[in-house]
C-alpha atoms as a PDB file:
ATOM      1  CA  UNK A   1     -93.018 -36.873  64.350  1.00  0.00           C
ATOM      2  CA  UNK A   2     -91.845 -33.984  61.928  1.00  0.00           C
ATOM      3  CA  UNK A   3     -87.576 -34.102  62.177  1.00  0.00           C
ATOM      4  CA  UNK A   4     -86.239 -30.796  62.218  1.00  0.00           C
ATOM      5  CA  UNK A   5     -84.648 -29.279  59.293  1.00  0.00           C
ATOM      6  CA  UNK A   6     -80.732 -27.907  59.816  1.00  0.00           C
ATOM      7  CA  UNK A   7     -79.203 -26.521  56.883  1.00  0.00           C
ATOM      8  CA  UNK A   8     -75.202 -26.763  56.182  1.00  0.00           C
ATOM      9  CA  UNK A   9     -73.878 -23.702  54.363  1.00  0.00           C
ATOM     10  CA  UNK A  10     -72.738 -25.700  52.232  1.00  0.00           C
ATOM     11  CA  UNK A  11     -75.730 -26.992  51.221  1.00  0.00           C
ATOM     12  CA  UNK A  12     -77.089 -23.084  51.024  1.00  0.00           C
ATOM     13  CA  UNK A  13     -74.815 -22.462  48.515  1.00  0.00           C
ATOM     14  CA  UNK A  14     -75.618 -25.546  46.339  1.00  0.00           C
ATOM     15  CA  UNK A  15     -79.210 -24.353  46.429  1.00  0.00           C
ATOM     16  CA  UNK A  16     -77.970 -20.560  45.498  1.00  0.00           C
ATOM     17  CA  UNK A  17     -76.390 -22.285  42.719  1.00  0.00           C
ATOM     18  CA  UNK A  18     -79.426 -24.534  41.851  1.00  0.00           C
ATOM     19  CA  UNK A  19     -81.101 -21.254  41.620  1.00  0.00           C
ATOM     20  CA  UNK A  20     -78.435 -19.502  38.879  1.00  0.00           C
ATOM     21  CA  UNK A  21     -78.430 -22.567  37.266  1.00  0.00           C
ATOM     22  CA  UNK A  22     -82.602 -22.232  37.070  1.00  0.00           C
ATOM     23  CA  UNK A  23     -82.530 -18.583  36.274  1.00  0.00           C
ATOM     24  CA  UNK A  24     -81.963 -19.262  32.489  1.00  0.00           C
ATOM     25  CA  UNK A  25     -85.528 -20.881  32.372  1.00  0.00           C
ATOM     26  CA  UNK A  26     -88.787 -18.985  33.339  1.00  0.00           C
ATOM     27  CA  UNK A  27     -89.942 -17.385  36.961  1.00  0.00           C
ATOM     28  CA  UNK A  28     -92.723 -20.179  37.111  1.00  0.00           C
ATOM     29  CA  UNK A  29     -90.092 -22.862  36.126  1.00  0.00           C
ATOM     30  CA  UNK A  30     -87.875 -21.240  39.345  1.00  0.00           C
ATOM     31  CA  UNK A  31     -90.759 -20.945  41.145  1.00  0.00           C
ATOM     32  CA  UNK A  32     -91.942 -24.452  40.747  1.00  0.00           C
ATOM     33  CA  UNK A  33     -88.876 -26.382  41.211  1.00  0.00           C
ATOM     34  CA  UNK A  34     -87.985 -24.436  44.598  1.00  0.00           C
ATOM     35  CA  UNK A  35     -91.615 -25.368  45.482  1.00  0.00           C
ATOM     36  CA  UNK A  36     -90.939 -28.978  45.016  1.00  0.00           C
ATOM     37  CA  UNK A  37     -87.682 -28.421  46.694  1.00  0.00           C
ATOM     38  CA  UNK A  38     -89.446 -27.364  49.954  1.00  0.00           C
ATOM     39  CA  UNK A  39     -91.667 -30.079  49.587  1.00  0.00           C
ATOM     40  CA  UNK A  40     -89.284 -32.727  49.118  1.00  0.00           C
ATOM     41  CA  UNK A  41     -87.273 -31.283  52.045  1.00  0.00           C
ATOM     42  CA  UNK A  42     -89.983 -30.487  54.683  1.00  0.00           C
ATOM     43  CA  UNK A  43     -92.302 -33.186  53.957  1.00  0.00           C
ATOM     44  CA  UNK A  44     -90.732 -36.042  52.810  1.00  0.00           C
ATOM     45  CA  UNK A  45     -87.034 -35.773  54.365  1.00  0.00           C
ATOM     46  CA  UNK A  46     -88.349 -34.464  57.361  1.00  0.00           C
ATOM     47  CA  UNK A  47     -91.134 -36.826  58.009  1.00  0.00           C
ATOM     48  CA  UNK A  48     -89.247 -40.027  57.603  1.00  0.00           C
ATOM     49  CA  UNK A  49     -85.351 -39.695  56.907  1.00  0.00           C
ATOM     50  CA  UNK A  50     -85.112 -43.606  57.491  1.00  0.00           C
ATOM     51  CA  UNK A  51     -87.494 -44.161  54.597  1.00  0.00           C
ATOM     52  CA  UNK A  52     -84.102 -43.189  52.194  1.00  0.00           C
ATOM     53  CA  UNK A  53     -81.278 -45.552  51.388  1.00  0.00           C
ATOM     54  CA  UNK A  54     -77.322 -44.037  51.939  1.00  0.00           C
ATOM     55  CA  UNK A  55     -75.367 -41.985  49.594  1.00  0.00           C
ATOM     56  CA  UNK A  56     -74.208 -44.435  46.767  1.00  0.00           C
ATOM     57  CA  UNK A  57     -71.450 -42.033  46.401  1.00  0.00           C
ATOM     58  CA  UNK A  58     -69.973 -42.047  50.546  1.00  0.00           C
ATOM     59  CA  UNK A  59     -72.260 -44.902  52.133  1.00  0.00           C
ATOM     60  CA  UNK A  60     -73.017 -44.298  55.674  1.00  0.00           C
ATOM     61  CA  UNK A  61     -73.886 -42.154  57.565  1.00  0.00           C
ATOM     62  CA  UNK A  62     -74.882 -40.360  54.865  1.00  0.00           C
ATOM     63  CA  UNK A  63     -78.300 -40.395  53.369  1.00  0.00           C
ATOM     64  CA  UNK A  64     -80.118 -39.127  49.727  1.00  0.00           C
ATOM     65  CA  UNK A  65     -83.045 -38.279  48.429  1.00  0.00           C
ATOM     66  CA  UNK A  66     -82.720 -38.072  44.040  1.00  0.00           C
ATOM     67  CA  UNK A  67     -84.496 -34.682  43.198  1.00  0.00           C
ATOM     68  CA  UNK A  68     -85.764 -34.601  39.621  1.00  0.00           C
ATOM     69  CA  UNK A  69     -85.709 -31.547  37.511  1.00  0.00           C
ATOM     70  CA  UNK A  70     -87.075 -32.311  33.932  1.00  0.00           C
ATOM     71  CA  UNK A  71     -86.567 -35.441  32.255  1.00  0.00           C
ATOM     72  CA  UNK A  72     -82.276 -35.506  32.800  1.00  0.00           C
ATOM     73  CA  UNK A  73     -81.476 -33.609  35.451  1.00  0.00           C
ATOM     74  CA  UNK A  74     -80.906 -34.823  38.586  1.00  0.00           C
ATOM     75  CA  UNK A  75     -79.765 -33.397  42.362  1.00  0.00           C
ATOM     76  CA  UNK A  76     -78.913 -35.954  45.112  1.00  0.00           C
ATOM     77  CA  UNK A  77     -80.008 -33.979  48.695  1.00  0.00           C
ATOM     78  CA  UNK A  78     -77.492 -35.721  50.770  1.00  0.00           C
ATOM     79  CA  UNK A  79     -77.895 -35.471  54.713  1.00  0.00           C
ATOM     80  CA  UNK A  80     -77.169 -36.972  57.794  1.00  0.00           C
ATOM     81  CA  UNK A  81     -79.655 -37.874  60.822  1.00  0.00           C
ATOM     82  CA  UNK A  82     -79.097 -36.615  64.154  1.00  0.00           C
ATOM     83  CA  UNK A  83     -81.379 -39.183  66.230  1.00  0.00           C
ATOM     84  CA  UNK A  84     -81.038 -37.771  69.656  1.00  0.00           C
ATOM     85  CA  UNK A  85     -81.815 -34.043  68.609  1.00  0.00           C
ATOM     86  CA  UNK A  86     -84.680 -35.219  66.365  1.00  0.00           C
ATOM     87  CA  UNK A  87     -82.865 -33.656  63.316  1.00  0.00           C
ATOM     88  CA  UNK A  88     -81.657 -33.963  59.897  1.00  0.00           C
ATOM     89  CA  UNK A  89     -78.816 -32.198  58.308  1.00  0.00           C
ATOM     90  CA  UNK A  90     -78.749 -31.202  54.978  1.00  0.00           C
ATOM     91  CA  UNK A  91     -75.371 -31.069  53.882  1.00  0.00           C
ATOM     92  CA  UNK A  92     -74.895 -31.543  50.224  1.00  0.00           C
ATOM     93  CA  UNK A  93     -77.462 -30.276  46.977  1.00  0.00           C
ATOM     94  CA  UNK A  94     -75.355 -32.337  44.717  1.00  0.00           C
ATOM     95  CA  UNK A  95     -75.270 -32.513  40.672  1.00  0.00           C
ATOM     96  CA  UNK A  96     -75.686 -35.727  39.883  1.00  0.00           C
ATOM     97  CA  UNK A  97     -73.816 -35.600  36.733  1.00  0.00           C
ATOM     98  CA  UNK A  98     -70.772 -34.072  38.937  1.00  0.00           C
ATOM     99  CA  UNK A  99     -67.855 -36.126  39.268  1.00  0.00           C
ATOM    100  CA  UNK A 100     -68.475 -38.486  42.369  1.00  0.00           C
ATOM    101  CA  UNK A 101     -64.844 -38.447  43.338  1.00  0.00           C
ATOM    102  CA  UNK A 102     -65.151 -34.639  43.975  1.00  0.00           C
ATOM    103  CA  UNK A 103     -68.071 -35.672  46.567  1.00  0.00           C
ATOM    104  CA  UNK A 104     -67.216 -33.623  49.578  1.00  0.00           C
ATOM    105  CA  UNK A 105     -69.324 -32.310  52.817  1.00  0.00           C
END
């Protein structure tokens, strides 16, 4: 069964910033990397949240998913599950070259 997707604000304006930081490339570069965000998000977060390990960065109850852009850049999707509402929450689109002390939901 499909989880259902919540969305932090927070985590909305990560993504608005993963999109400025995208702008500098093509439209088919954006439009392709917010494509396999979606995907990653509503198909393989929300069909099986268990399936990732915790945050390296907090450790429980926090969860990730490593999204690849290109060959070096990297964005952990950090979220929590919500196991009685049949929901995950998407808290955190964080640079993985950030400073992991600065880790904050």
């Amino acid at each position: 069964m499909i989880y259902q997707i919540r969305r932090s604000p927070i985590f909305l304006r990560d993504v608005e910033d993963f999109g400025r930081y995208c702008s500098d490339y093509t439209n088919e570069f954006v439009e392709e990397q917010f494509e396999r965000l979606t995907f990653a998000i509503e198909t393989l977060i929300a069909a099986a949240p268990w399936t990732w390990t915790y945050f390296v960065h907090s450790g429980e109850p926090y969860r990730a998913y490593l999204f690849r852009v290109g060959q070096r850049t990297r964005f952990w999707i950090v979220f929590s599950i919500d196991e009685e509402a049949r929901a995950v929450n998407l808290l955190r689109f964080w640079g993985a070259a950030r400073d992991p002390r600065r880790f904050a939901v």
